[in-house]
C-alpha atoms as a PDB file:
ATOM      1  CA  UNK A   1       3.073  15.519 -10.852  1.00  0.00           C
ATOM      2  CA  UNK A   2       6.304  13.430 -10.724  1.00  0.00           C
ATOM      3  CA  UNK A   3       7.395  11.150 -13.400  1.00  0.00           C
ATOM      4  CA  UNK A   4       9.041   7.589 -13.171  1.00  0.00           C
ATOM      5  CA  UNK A   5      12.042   9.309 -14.906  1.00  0.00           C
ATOM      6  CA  UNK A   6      12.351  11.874 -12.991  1.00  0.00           C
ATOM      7  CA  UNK A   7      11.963  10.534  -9.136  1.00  0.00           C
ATOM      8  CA  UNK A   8      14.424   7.930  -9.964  1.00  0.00           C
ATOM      9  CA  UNK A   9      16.893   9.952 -11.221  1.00  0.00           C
ATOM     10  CA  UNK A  10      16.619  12.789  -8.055  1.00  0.00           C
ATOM     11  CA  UNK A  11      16.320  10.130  -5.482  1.00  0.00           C
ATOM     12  CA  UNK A  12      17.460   6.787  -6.353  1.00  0.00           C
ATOM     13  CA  UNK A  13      20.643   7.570  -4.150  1.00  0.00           C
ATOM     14  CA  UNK A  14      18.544   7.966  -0.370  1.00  0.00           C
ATOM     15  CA  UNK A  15      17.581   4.615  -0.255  1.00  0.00           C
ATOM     16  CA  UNK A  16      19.991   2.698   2.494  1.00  0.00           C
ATOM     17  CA  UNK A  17      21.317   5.994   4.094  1.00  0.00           C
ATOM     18  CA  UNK A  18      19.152   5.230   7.549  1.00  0.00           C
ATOM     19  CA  UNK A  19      16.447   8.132   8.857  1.00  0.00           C
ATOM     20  CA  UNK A  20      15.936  11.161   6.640  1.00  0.00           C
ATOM     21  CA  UNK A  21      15.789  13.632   8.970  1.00  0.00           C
ATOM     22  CA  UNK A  22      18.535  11.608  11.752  1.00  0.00           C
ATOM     23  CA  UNK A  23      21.111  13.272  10.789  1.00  0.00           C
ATOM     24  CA  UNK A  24      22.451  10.622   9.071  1.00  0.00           C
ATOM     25  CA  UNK A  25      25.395  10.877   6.056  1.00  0.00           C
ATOM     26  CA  UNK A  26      23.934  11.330   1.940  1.00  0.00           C
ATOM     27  CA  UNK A  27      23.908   8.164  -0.201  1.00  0.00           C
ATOM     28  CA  UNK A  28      26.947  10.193  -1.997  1.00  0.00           C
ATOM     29  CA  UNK A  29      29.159   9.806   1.412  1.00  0.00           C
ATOM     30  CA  UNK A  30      28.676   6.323   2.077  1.00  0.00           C
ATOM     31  CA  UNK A  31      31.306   4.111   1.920  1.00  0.00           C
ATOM     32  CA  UNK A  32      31.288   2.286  -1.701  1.00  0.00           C
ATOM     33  CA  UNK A  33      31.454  -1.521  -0.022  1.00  0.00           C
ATOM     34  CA  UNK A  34      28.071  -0.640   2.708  1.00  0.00           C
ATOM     35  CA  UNK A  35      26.149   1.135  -0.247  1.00  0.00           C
ATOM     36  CA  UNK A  36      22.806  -0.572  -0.609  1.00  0.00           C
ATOM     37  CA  UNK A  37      22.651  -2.187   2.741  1.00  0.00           C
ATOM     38  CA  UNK A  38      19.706  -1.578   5.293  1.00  0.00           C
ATOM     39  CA  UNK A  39      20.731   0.605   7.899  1.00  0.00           C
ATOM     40  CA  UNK A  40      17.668   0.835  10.310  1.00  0.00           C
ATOM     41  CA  UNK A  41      18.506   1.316  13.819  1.00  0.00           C
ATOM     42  CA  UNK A  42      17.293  -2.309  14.699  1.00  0.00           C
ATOM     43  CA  UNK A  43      18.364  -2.550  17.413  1.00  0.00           C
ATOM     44  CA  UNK A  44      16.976   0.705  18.967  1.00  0.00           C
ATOM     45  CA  UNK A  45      13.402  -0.008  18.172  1.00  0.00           C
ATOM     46  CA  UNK A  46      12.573  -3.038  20.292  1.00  0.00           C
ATOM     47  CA  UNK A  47      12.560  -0.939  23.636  1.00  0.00           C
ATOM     48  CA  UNK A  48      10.170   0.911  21.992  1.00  0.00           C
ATOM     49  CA  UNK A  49       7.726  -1.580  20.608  1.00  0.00           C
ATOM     50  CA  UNK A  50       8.633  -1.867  17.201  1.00  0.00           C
ATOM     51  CA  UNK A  51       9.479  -5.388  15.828  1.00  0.00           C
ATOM     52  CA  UNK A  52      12.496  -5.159  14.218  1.00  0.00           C
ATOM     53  CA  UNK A  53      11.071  -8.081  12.017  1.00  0.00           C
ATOM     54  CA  UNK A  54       9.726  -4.684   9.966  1.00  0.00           C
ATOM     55  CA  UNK A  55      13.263  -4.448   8.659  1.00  0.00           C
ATOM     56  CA  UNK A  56      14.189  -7.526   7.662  1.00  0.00           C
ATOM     57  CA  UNK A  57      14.677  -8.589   4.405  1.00  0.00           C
ATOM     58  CA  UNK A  58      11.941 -11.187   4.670  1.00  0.00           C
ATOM     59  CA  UNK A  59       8.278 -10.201   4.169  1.00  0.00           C
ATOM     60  CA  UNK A  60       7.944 -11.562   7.530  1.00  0.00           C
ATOM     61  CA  UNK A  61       3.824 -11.069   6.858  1.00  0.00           C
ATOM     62  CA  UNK A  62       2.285 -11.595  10.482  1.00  0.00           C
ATOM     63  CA  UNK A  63       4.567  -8.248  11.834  1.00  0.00           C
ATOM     64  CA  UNK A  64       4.012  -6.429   8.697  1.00  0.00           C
ATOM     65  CA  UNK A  65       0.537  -7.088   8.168  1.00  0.00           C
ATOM     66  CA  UNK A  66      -1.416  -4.521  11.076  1.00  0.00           C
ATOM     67  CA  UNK A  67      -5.001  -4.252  11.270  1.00  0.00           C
ATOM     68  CA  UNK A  68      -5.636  -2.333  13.927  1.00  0.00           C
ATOM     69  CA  UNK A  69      -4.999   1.488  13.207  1.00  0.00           C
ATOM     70  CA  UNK A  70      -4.371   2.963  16.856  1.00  0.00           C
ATOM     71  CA  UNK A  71      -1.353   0.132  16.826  1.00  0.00           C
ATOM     72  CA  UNK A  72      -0.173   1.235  13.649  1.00  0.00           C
ATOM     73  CA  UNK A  73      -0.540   4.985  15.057  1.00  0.00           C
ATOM     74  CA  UNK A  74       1.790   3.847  18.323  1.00  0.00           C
ATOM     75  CA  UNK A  75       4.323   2.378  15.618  1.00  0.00           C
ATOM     76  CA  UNK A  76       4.368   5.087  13.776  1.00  0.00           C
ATOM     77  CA  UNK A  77       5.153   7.401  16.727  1.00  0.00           C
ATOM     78  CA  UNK A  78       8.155   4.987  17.743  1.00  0.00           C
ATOM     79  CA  UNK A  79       9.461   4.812  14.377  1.00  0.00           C
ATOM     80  CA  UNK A  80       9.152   9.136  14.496  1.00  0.00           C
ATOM     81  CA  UNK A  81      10.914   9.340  17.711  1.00  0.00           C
ATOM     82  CA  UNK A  82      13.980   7.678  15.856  1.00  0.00           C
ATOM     83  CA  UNK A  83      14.052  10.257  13.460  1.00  0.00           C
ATOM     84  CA  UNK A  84      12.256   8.040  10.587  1.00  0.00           C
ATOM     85  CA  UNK A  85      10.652   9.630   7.748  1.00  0.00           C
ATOM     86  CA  UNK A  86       6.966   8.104   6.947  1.00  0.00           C
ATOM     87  CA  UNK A  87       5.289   7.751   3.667  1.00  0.00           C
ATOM     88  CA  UNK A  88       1.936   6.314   3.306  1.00  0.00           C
ATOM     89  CA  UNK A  89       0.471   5.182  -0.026  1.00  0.00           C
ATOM     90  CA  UNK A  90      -2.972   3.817  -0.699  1.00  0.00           C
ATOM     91  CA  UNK A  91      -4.578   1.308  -3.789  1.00  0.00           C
ATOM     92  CA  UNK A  92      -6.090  -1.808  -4.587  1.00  0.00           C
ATOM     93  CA  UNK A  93      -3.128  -3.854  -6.399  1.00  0.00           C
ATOM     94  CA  UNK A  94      -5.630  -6.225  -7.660  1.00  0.00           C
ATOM     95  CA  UNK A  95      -2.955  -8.416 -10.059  1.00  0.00           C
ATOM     96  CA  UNK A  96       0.090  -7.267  -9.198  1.00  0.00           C
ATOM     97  CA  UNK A  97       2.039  -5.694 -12.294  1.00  0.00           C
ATOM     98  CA  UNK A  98       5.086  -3.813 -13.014  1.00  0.00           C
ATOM     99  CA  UNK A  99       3.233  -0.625 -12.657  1.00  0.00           C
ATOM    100  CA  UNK A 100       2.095  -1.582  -9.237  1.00  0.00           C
ATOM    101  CA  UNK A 101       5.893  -2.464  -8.354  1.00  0.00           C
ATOM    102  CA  UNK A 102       7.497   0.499  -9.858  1.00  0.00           C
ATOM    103  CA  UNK A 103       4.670   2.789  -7.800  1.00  0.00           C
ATOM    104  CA  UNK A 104       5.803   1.072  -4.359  1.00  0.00           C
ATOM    105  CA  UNK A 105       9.587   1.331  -5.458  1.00  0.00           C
ATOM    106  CA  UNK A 106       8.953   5.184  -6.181  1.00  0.00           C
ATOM    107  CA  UNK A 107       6.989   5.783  -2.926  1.00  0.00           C
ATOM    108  CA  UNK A 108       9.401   4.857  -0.854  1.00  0.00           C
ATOM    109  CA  UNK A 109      11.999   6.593  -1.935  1.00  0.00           C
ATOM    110  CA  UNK A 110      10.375   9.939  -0.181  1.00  0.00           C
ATOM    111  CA  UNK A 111      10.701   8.789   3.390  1.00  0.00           C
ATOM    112  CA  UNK A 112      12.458   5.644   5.004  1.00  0.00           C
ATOM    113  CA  UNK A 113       9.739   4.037   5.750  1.00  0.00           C
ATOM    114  CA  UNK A 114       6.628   2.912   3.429  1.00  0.00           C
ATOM    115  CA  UNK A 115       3.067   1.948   4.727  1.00  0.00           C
ATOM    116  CA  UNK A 116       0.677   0.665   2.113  1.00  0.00           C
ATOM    117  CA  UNK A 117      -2.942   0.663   2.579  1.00  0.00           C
ATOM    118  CA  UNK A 118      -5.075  -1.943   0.534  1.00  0.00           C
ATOM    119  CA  UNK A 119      -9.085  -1.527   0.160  1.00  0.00           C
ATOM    120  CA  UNK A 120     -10.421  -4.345   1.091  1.00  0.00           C
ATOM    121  CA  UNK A 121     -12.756  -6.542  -0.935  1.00  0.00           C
ATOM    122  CA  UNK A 122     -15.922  -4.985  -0.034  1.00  0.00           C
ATOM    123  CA  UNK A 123     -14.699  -1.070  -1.110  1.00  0.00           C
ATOM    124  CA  UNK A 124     -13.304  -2.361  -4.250  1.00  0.00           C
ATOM    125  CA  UNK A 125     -16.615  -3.972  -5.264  1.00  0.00           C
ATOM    126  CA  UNK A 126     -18.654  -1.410  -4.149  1.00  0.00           C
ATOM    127  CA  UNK A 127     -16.440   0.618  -6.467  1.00  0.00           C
ATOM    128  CA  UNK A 128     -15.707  -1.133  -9.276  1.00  0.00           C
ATOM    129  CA  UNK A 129     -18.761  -4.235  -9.365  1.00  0.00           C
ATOM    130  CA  UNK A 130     -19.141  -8.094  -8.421  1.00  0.00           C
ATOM    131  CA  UNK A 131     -16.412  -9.454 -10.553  1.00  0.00           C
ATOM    132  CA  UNK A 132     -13.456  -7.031  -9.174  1.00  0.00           C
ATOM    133  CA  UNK A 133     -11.119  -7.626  -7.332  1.00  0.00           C
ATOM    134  CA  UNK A 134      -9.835 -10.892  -9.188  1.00  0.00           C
ATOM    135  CA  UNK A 135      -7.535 -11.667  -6.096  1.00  0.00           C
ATOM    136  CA  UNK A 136      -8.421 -11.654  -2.744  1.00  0.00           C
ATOM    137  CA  UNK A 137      -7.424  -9.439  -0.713  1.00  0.00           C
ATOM    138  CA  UNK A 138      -5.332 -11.683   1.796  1.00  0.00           C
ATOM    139  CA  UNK A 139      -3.661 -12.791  -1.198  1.00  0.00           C
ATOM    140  CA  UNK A 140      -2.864  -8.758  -2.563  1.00  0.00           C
ATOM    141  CA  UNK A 141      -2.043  -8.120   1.438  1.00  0.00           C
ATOM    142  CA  UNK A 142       0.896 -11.042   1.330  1.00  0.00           C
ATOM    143  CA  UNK A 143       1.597  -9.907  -2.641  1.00  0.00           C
ATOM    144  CA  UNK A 144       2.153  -6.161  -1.689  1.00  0.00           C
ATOM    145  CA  UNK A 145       4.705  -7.023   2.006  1.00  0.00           C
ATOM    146  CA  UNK A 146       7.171  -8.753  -0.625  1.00  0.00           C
ATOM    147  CA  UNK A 147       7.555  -5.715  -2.702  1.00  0.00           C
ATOM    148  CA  UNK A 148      11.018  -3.957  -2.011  1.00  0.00           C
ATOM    149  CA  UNK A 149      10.696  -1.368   0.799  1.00  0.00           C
ATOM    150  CA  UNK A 150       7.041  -1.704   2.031  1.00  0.00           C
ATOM    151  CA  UNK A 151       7.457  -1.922   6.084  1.00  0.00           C
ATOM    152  CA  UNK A 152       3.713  -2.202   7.110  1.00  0.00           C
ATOM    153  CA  UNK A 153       0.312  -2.675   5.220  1.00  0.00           C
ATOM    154  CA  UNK A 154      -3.165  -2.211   6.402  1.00  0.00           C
ATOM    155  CA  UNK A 155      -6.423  -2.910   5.146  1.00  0.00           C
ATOM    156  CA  UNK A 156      -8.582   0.274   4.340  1.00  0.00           C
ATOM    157  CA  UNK A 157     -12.703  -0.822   5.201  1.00  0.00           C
ATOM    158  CA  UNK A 158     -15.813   0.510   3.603  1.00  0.00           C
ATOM    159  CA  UNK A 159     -16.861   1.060   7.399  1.00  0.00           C
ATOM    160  CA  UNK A 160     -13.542   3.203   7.840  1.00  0.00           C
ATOM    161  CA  UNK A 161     -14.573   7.074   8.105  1.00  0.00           C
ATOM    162  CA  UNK A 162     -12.775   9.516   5.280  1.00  0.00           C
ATOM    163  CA  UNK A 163      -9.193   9.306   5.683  1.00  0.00           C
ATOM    164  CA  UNK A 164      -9.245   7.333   8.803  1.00  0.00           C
ATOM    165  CA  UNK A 165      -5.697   5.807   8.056  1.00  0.00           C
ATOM    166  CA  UNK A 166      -4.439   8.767   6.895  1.00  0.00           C
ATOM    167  CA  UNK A 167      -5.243  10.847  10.050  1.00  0.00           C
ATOM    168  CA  UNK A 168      -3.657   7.776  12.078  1.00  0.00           C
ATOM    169  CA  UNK A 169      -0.461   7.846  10.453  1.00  0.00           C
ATOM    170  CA  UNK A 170      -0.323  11.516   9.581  1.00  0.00           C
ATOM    171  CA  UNK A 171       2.576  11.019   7.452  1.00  0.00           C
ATOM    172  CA  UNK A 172       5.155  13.460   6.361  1.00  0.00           C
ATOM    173  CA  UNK A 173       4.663  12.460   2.790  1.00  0.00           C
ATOM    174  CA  UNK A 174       1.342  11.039   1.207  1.00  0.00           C
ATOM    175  CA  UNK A 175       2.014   9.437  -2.017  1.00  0.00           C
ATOM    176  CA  UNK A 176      -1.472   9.134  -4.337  1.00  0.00           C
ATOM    177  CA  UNK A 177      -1.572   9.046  -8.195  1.00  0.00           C
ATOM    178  CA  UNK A 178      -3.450  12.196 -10.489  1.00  0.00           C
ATOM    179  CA  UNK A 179      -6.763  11.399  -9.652  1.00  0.00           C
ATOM    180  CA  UNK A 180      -6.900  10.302  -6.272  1.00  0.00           C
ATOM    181  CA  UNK A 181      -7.151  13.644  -5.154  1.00  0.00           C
ATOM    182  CA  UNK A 182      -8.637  17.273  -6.009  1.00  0.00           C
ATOM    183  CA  UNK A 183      -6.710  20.280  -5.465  1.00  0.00           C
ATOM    184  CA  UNK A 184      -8.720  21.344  -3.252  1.00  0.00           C
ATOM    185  CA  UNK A 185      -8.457  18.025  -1.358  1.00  0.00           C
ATOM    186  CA  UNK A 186      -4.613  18.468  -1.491  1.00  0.00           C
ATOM    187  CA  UNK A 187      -4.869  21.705   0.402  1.00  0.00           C
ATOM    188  CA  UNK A 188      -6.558  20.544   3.225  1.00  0.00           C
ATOM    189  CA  UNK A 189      -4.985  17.506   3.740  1.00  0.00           C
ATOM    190  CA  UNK A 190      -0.898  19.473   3.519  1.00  0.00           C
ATOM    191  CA  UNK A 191      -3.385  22.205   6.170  1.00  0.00           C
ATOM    192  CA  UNK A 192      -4.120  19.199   8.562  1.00  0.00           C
ATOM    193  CA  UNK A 193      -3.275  15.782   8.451  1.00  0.00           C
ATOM    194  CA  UNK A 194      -0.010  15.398   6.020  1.00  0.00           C
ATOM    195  CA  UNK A 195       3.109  17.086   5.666  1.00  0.00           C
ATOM    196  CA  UNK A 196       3.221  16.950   1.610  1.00  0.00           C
ATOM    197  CA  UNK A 197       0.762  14.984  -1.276  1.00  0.00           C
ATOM    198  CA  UNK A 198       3.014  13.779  -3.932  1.00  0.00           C
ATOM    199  CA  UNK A 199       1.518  13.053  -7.117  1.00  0.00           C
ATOM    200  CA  UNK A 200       2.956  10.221  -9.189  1.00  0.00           C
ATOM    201  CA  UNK A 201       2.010   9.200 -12.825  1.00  0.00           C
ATOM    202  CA  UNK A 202       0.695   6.120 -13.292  1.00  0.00           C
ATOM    203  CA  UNK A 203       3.309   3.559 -14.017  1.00  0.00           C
ATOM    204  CA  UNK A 204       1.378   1.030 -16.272  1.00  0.00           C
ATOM    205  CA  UNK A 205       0.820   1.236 -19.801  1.00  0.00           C
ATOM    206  CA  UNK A 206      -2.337  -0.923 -19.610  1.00  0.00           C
ATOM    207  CA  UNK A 207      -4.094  -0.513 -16.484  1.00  0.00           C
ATOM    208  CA  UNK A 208      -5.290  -4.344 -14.296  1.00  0.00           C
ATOM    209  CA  UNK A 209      -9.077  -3.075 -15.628  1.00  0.00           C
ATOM    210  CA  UNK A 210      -8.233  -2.862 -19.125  1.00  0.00           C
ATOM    211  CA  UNK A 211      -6.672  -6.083 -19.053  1.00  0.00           C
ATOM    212  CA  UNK A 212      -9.424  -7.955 -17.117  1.00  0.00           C
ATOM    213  CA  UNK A 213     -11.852  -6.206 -19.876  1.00  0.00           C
ATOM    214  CA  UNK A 214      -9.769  -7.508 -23.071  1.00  0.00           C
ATOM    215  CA  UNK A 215     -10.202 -11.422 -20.945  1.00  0.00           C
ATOM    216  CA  UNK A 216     -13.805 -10.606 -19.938  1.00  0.00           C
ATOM    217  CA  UNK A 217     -14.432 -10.074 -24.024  1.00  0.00           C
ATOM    218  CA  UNK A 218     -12.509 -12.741 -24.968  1.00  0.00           C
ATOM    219  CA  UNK A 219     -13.880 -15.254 -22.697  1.00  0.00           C
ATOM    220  CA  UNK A 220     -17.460 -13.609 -21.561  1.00  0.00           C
ATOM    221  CA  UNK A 221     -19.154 -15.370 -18.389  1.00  0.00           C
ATOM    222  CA  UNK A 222     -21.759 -14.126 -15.559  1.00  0.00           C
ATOM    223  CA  UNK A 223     -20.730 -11.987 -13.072  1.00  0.00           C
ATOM    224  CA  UNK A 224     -19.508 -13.307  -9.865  1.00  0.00           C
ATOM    225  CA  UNK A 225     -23.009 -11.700  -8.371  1.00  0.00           C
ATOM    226  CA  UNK A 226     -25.476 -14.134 -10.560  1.00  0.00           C
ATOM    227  CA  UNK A 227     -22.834 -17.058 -10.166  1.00  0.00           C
ATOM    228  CA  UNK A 228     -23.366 -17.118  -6.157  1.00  0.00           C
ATOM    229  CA  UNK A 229     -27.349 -16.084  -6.275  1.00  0.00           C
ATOM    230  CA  UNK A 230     -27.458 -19.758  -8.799  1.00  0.00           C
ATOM    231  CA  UNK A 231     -25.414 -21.724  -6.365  1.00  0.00           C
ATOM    232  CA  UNK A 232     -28.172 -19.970  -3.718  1.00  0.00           C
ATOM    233  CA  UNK A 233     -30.813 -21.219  -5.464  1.00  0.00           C
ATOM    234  CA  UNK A 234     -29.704 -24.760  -6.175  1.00  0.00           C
ATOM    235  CA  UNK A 235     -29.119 -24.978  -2.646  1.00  0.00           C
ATOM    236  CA  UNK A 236     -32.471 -24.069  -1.892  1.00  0.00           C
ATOM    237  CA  UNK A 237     -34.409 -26.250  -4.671  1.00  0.00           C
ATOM    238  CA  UNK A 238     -31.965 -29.049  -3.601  1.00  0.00           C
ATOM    239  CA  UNK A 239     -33.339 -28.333   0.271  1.00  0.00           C
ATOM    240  CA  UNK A 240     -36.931 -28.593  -0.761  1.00  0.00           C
ATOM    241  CA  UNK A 241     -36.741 -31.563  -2.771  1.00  0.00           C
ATOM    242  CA  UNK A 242     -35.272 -33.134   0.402  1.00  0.00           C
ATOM    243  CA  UNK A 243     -38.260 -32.615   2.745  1.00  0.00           C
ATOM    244  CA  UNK A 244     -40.489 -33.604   0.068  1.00  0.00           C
END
């Protein structure tokens, strides 16, 4: 597992520098006056279907924000036969924090370019019950494409099958926290569908759920679940009284 300290330190320096594996010059030989600048080959990528929106500096949300994974899978490709690195990462990011931006930040900085998969409302309340997540997830989707260095997110679908978005991107670096995955899970995805599992710490000293839990004690109220099956049933007694 990789620290904050630690990634930051090693690998601050590759962001900027272009492709990974391009053959491109180290952060340490560029030029002093073009360090920090984007240099994406935009101007290669239109001929082969890639927006080069996906680099701009704007979070340009209607080209970052895919859907559909076999078009994210035909990006991807493109963006490979440039010579571009890929790192996915995967979460909810249900009230953006620090944590959540110092993750992204982190992520990226193993590839050159970051795709971010967001569980949709559904999978996080079938995982974590009615009253999460606070914020919608269109809302998270447009939060998460204006952190620095995401290029593309996705939303991940309780109807999606195990690691669907992982076997369409197949990236050469999958970026998860401690407990997203078992060792054993590790090994088979680095066997088959990844070509390394980073594990990063978590980044937040108080996680969204504690917080929301400290609020929910302080200022108690029904769960989101009872809220809508009361407004069901007014509408219905309000109905009846109607036709009476």
């Amino acid at each position: 597992m990789k620290t904050i300290r630690q990634l930051f330190g090693r690998e601050s320096g590759r962001r900027g520098a272009g492709p990974s594996s391009a053959g491109n010059a180290s952060a340490g030989s560029v030029p002093a006056n073009t360090r920090g600048r984007s240099f994406g080959p935009a101007p290669l990528v239109q001929p082969l279907g890639v927006s080069n929106s996906l680099f701009a500096d704007a979070s340009n949300f209607d080209q970052r924000f895919v859907e559909d994974y076999e078009k994210i899978e035909t990006t991807v490709n493109a963006l490979r036969t440039l010579g571009f690195k890929i790192v996915l990462t995967s979460g909810s990011f249900d009230i953006l924090h620090e944590g959540h931006s110092m993750y992204l930040e982190a992520a990226r900085q193993f590839g050159d370019f970051l795709i971010v998969g967001l569980d949709s409302d559904e999978k996080i309340r079938a995982r974590k019950g009615e009253n999460r997540p606070v914020v919608p997830q269109m809302e998270r989707l447009r939060m998460v494409t204006h952190q620095r260095g995401v290029g593309l997110v996705t939303l991940k679908q309780t109807s999606h099958l195990k690691w669907a978005l992982i076997k369409a991107v197949r990236p050469d670096v999958l970026v998860a926290t401690e407990d997203t995955y078992t060792q054993a899970e590790i090994r088979e995805l680095e066997a088959s569908y990844c070509g390394r599992v980073e594990v990063l710490e978590r980044m937040a000293t108080v996680s969204t759920s504690a917080r929301l839990r400290d609020i929910i004690i302080a200022n108690p109220a029904p769960p989101v679940s009872a809220v809508n099956a009361g407004s069901a049933r007014s509408k219905l007694a309000s109905a009846t009284r109607s036709r009476s």
